[in-house]
Protein backbone atom coordinates (compact mmCIF):
# COMPACT_ATOMS: atom_id res chain seq x y z
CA UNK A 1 -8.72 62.69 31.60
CA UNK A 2 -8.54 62.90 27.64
CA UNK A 3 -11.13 65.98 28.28
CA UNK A 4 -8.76 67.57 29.84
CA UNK A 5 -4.67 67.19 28.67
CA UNK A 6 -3.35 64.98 25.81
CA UNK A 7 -3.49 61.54 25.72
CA UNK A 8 0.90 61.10 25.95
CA UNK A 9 -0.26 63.27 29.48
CA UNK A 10 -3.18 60.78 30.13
CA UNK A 11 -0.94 57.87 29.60
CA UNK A 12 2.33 59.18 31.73
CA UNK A 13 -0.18 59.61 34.35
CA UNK A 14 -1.46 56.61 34.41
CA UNK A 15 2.06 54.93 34.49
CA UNK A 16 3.01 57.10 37.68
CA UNK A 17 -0.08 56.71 39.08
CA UNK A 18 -0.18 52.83 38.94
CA UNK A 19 3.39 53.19 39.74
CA UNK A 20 3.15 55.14 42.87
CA UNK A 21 -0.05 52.71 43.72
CA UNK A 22 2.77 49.64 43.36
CA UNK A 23 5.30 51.15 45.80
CA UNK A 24 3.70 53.49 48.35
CA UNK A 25 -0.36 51.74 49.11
CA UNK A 26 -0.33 48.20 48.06
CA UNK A 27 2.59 46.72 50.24
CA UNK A 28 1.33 49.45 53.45
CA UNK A 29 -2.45 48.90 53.70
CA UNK A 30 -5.35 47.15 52.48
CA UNK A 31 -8.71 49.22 53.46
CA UNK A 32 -11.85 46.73 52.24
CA UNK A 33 -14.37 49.40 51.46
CA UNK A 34 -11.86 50.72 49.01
CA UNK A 35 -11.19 47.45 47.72
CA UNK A 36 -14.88 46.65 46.88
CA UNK A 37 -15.87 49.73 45.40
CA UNK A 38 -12.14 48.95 43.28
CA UNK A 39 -13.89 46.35 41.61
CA UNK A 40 -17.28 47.95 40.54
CA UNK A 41 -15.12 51.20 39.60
CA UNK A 42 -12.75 49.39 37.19
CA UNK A 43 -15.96 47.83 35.67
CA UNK A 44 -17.04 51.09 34.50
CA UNK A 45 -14.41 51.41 32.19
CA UNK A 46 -16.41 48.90 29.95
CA UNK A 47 -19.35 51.70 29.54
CA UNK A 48 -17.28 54.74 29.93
CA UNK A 49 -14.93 54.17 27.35
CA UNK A 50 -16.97 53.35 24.65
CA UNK A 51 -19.00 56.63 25.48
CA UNK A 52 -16.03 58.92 25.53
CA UNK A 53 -15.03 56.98 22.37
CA UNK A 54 -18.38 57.97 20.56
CA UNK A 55 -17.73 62.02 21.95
CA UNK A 56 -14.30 62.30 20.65
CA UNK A 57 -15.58 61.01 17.11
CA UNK A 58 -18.31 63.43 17.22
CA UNK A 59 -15.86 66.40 18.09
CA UNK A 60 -13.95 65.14 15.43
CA UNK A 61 -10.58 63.89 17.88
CA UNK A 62 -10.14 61.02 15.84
CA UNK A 63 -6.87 59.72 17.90
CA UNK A 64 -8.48 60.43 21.49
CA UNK A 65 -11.66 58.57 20.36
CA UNK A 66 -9.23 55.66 19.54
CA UNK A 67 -7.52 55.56 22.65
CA UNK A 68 -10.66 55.98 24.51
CA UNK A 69 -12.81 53.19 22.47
CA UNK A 70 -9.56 50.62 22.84
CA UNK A 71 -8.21 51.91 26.28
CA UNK A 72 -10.10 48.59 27.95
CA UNK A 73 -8.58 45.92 25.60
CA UNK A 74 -5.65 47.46 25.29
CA UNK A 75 -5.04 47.42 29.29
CA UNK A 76 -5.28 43.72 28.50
CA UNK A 77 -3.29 43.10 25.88
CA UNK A 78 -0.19 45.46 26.37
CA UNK A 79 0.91 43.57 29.75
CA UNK A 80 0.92 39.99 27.83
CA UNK A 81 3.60 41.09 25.23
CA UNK A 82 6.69 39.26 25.73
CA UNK A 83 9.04 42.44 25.84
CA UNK A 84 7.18 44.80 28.19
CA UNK A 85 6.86 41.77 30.69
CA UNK A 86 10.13 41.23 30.10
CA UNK A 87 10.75 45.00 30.96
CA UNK A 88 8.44 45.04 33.67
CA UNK A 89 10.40 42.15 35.39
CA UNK A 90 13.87 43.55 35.26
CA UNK A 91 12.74 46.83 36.90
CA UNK A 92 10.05 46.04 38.73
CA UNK A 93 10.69 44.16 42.45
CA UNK A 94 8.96 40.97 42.56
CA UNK A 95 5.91 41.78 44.69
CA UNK A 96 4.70 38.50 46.96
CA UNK A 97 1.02 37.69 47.68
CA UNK A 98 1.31 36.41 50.56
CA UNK A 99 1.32 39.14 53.05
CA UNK A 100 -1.02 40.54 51.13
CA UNK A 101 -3.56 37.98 51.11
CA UNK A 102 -2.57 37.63 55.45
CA UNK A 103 -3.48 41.60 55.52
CA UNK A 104 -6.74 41.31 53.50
CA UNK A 105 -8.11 38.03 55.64
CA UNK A 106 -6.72 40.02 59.26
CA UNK A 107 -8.87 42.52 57.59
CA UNK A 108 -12.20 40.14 57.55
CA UNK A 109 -11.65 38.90 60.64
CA UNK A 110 -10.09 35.55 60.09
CA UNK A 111 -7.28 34.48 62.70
CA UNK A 112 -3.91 32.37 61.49
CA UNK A 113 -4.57 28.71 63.03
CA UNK A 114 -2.08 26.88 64.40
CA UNK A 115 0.05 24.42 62.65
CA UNK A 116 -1.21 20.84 63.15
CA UNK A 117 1.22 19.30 65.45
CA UNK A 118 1.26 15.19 65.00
């Protein structure tokens, strides 16, 4: 997306895209296909990055190259500091994984047992 608009665009879509993925298809559905390729997709990100990060320094877009070559580590370090947790807690609802996890296993096939009744 840095091809295209400027990286504040890049990141504000991001946000409202992870955003909208947090409210409106995460507590509604699970689909597995989607959820497999998920995890090969956000893999890419490791190759990708680091290519788009060499471009931008050879079109000499010194900031986007940044952003692009750090965009992976960054996506792991930004949600462990203390005050955008912090901030993520106070606005964001507590999401359970429990119904979750019961829509991905209905998904696979597996039925809730019973209770063991002594």
């Amino acid at each position: 997306m840095l091809l295209f608009w400027p990286w504040q665009t890049v990141v504000l879509m991001v946000l409202v895209s992870n955003l909208l993925w947090y409210f409106l298809v995460r507590p509604a559905m699970v689909v597995l296909p989607l959820a497999q390729f998920g995890v090969y997709f956000v893999r890419l990100k490791w190759l990708v990055c680091p290519a788009m990060g060499i471009y931008f320094f050879s079109i000499r877009q010194t900031a986007n190259a940044l952003i692009a070559l750090f965009w992976p580590l960054l996506m792991i370090v930004i949600p462990s500091i203390p005050v955008i947790n912090l901030l993520a807690l106070l606005v964001l609802p507590v999401g359970s994984i429990g119904p979750v996890q019961k829509r991905f296993m209905t998904a696979l096939g597996y039925m809730p047992r019973e209770e063991n009744v002594f």
